[in-house]
N, C-alpha and C. Protein backbone atom coordinates (compact mmCIF):
# COMPACT_ATOMS: atom_id res chain seq x y z
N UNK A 1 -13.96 15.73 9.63
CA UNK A 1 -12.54 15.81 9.34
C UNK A 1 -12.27 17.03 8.46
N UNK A 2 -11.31 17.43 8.47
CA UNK A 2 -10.73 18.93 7.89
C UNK A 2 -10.27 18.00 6.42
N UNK A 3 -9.73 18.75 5.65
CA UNK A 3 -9.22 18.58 4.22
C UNK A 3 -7.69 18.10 4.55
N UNK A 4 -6.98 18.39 4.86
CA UNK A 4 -5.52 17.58 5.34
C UNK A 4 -5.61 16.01 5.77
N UNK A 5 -6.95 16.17 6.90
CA UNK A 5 -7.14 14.60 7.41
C UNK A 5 -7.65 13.68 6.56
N UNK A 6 -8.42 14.47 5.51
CA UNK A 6 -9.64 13.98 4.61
C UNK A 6 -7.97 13.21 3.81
N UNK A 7 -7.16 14.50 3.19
CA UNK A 7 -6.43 14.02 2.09
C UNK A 7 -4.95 12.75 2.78
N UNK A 8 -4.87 12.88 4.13
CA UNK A 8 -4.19 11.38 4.81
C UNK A 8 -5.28 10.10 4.84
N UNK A 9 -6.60 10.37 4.83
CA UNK A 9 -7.12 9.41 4.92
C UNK A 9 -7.02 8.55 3.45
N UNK A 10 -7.54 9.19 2.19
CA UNK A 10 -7.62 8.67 0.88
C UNK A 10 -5.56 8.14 0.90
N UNK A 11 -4.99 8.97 0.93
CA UNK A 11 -3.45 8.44 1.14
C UNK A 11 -3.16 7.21 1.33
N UNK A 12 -3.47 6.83 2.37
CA UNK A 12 -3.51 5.85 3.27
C UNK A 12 -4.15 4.62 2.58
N UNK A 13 -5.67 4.74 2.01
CA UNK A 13 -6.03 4.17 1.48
C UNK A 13 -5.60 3.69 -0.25
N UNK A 14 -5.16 4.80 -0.59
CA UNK A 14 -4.06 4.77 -1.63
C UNK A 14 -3.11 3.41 -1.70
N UNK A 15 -2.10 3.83 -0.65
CA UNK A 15 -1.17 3.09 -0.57
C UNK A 15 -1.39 1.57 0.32
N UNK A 16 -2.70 1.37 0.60
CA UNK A 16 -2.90 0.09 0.96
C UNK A 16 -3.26 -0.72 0.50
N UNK A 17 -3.91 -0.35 -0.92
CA UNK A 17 -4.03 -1.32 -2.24
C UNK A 17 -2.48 -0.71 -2.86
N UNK A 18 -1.71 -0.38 -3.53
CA UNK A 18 -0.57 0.12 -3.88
C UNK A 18 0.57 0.35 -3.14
N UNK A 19 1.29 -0.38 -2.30
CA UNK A 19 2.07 -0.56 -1.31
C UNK A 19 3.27 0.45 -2.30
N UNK A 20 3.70 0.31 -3.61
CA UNK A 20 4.61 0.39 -4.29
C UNK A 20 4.78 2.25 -4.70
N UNK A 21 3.86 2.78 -4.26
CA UNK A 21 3.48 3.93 -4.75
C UNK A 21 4.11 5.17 -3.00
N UNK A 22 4.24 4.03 -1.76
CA UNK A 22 3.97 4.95 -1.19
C UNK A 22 5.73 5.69 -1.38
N UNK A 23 6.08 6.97 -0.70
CA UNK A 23 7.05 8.03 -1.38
C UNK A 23 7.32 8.81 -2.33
N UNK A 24 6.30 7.87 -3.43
CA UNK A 24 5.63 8.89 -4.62
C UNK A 24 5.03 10.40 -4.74
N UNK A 25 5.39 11.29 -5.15
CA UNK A 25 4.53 12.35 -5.09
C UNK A 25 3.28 12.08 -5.58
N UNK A 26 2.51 12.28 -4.90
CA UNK A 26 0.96 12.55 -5.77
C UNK A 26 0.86 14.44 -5.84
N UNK A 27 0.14 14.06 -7.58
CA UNK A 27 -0.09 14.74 -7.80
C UNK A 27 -1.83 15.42 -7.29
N UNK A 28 -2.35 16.48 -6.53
CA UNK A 28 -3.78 15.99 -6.31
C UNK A 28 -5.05 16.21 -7.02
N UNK A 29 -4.98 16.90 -7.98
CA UNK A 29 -5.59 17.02 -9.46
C UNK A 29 -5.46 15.95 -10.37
N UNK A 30 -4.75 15.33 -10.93
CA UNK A 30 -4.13 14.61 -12.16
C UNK A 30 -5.09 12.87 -11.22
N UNK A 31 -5.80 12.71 -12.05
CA UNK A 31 -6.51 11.26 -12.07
C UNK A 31 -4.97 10.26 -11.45
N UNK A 32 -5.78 9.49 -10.57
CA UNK A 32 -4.58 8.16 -10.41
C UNK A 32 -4.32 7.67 -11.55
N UNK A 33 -5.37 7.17 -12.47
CA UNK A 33 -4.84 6.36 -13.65
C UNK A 33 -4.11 7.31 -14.57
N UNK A 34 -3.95 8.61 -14.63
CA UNK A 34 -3.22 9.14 -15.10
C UNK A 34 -1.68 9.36 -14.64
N UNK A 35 -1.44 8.82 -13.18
CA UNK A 35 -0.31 8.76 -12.68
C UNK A 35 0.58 7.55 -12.25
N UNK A 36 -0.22 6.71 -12.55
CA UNK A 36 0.30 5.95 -11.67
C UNK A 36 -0.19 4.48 -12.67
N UNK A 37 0.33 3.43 -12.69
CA UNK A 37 -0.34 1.94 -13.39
C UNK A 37 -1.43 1.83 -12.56
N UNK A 38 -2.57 2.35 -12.48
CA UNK A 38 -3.74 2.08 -11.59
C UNK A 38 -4.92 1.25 -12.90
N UNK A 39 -4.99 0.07 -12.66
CA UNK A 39 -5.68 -0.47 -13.67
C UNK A 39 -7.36 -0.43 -13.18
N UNK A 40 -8.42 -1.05 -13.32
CA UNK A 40 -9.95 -0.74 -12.94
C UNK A 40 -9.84 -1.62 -11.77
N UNK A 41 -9.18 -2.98 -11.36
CA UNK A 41 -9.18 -3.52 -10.18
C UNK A 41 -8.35 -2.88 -8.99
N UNK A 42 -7.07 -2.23 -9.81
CA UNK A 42 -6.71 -1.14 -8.71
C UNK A 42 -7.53 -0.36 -7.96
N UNK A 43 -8.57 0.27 -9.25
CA UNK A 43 -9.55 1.33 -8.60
C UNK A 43 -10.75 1.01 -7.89
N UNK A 44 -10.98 -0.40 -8.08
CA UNK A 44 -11.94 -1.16 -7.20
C UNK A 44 -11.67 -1.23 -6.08
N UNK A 45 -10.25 -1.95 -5.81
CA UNK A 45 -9.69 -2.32 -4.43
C UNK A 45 -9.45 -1.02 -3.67
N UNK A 46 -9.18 -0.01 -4.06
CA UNK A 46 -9.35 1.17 -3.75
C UNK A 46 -10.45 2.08 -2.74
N UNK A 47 -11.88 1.71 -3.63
CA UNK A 47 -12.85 2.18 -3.71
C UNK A 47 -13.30 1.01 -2.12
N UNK A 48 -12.53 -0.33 -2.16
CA UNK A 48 -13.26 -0.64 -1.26
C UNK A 48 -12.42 -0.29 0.09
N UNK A 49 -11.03 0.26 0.08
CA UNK A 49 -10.47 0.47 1.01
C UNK A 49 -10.62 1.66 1.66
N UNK A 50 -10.81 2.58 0.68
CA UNK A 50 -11.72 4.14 1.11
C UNK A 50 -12.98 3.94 1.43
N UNK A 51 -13.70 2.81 1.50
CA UNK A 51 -15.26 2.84 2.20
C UNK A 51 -14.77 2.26 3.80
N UNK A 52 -13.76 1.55 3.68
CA UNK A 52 -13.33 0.99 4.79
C UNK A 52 -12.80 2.05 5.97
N UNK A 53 -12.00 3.01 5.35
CA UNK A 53 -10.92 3.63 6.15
C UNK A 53 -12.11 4.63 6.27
N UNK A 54 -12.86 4.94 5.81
CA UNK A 54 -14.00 5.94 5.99
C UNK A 54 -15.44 5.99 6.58
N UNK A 55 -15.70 4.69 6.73
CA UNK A 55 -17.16 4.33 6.54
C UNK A 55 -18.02 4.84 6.29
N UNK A 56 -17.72 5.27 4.76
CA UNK A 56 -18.78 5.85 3.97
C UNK A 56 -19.30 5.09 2.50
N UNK A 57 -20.74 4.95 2.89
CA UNK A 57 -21.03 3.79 1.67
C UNK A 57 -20.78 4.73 0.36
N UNK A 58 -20.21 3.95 -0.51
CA UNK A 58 -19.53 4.59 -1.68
C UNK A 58 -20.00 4.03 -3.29
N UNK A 59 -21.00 4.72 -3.71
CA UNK A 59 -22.19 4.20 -4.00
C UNK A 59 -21.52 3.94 -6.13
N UNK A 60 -21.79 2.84 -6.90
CA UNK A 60 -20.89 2.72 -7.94
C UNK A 60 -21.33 3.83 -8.71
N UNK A 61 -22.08 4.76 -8.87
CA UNK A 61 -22.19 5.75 -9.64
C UNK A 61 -21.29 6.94 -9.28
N UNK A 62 -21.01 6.87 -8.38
CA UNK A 62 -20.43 7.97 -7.50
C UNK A 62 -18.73 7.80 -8.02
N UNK A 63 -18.31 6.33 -8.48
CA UNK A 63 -16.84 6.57 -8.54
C UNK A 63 -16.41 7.19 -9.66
N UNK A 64 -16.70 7.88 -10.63
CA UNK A 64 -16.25 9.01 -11.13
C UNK A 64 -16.29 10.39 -10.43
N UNK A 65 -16.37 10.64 -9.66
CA UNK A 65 -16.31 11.59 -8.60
C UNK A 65 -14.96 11.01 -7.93
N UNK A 66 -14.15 10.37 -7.92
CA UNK A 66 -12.96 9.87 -7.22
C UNK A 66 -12.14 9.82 -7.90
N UNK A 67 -11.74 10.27 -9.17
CA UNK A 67 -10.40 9.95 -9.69
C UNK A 67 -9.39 10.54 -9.23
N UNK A 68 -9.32 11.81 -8.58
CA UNK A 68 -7.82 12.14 -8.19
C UNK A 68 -8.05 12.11 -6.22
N UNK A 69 -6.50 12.53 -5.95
CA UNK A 69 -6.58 12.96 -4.52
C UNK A 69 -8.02 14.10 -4.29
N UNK A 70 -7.85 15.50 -4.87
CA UNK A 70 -8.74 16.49 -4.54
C UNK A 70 -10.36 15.78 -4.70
N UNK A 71 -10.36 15.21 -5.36
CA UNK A 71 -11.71 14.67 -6.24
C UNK A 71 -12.16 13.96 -4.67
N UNK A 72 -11.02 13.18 -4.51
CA UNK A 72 -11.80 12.10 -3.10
C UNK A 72 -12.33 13.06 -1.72
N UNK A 73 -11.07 14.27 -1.85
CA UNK A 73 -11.04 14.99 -0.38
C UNK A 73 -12.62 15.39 -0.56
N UNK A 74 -12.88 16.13 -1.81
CA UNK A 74 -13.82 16.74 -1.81
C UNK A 74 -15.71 16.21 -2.23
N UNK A 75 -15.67 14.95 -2.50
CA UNK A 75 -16.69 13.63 -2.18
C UNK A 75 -16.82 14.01 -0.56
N UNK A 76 -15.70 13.15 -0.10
CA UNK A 76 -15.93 13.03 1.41
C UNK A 76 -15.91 14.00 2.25
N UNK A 77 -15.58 15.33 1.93
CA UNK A 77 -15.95 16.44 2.52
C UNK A 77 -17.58 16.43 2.34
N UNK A 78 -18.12 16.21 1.23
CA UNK A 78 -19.53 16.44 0.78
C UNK A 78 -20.21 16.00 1.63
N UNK A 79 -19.88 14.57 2.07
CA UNK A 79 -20.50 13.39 2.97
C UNK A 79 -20.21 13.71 4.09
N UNK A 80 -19.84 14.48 4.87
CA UNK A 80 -19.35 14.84 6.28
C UNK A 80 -18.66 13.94 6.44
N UNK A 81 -17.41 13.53 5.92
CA UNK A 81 -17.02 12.18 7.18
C UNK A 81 -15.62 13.20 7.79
């Protein structure tokens, strides 16, 4: 996937734990929890919806590597998906 598809995919996954967020600008630098009420179960449910929409095992050391949009594009760019 290219970086556009990469950054609709995390989107997507975004707004499917966070229904309330979607029309929101994201910012794609600035941490979710810095934007948004994203609490640690937010970022769980998250983490499991981006392994989903991706199927890429998403390993718990690895989720500091995910806090913003760019952060995710560029994980899963790493991982070929």
């Amino acid at each position: 996937m290219n970086k556009p598809e990469l950054s609709e995919l995390v989107t997507r996954a975004l707004y499917a734990v966070a229904p309330d967020l979607e029309g929101e600008t994201i910012d794609p630098e600035t941490p979710f929890r810095d934007q948004f009420e994203f609490d640690s179960m937010d970022f769980l449910n998250f983490i499991i919806e981006l392994h989903q929409a991706s199927g890429e095992e998403i390993a718990e050391a690895d989720y500091p590597q995910l806090a913003s949009l760019n952060d995710c594009v560029s994980y899963l760019k790493q991982k070929n998906v």
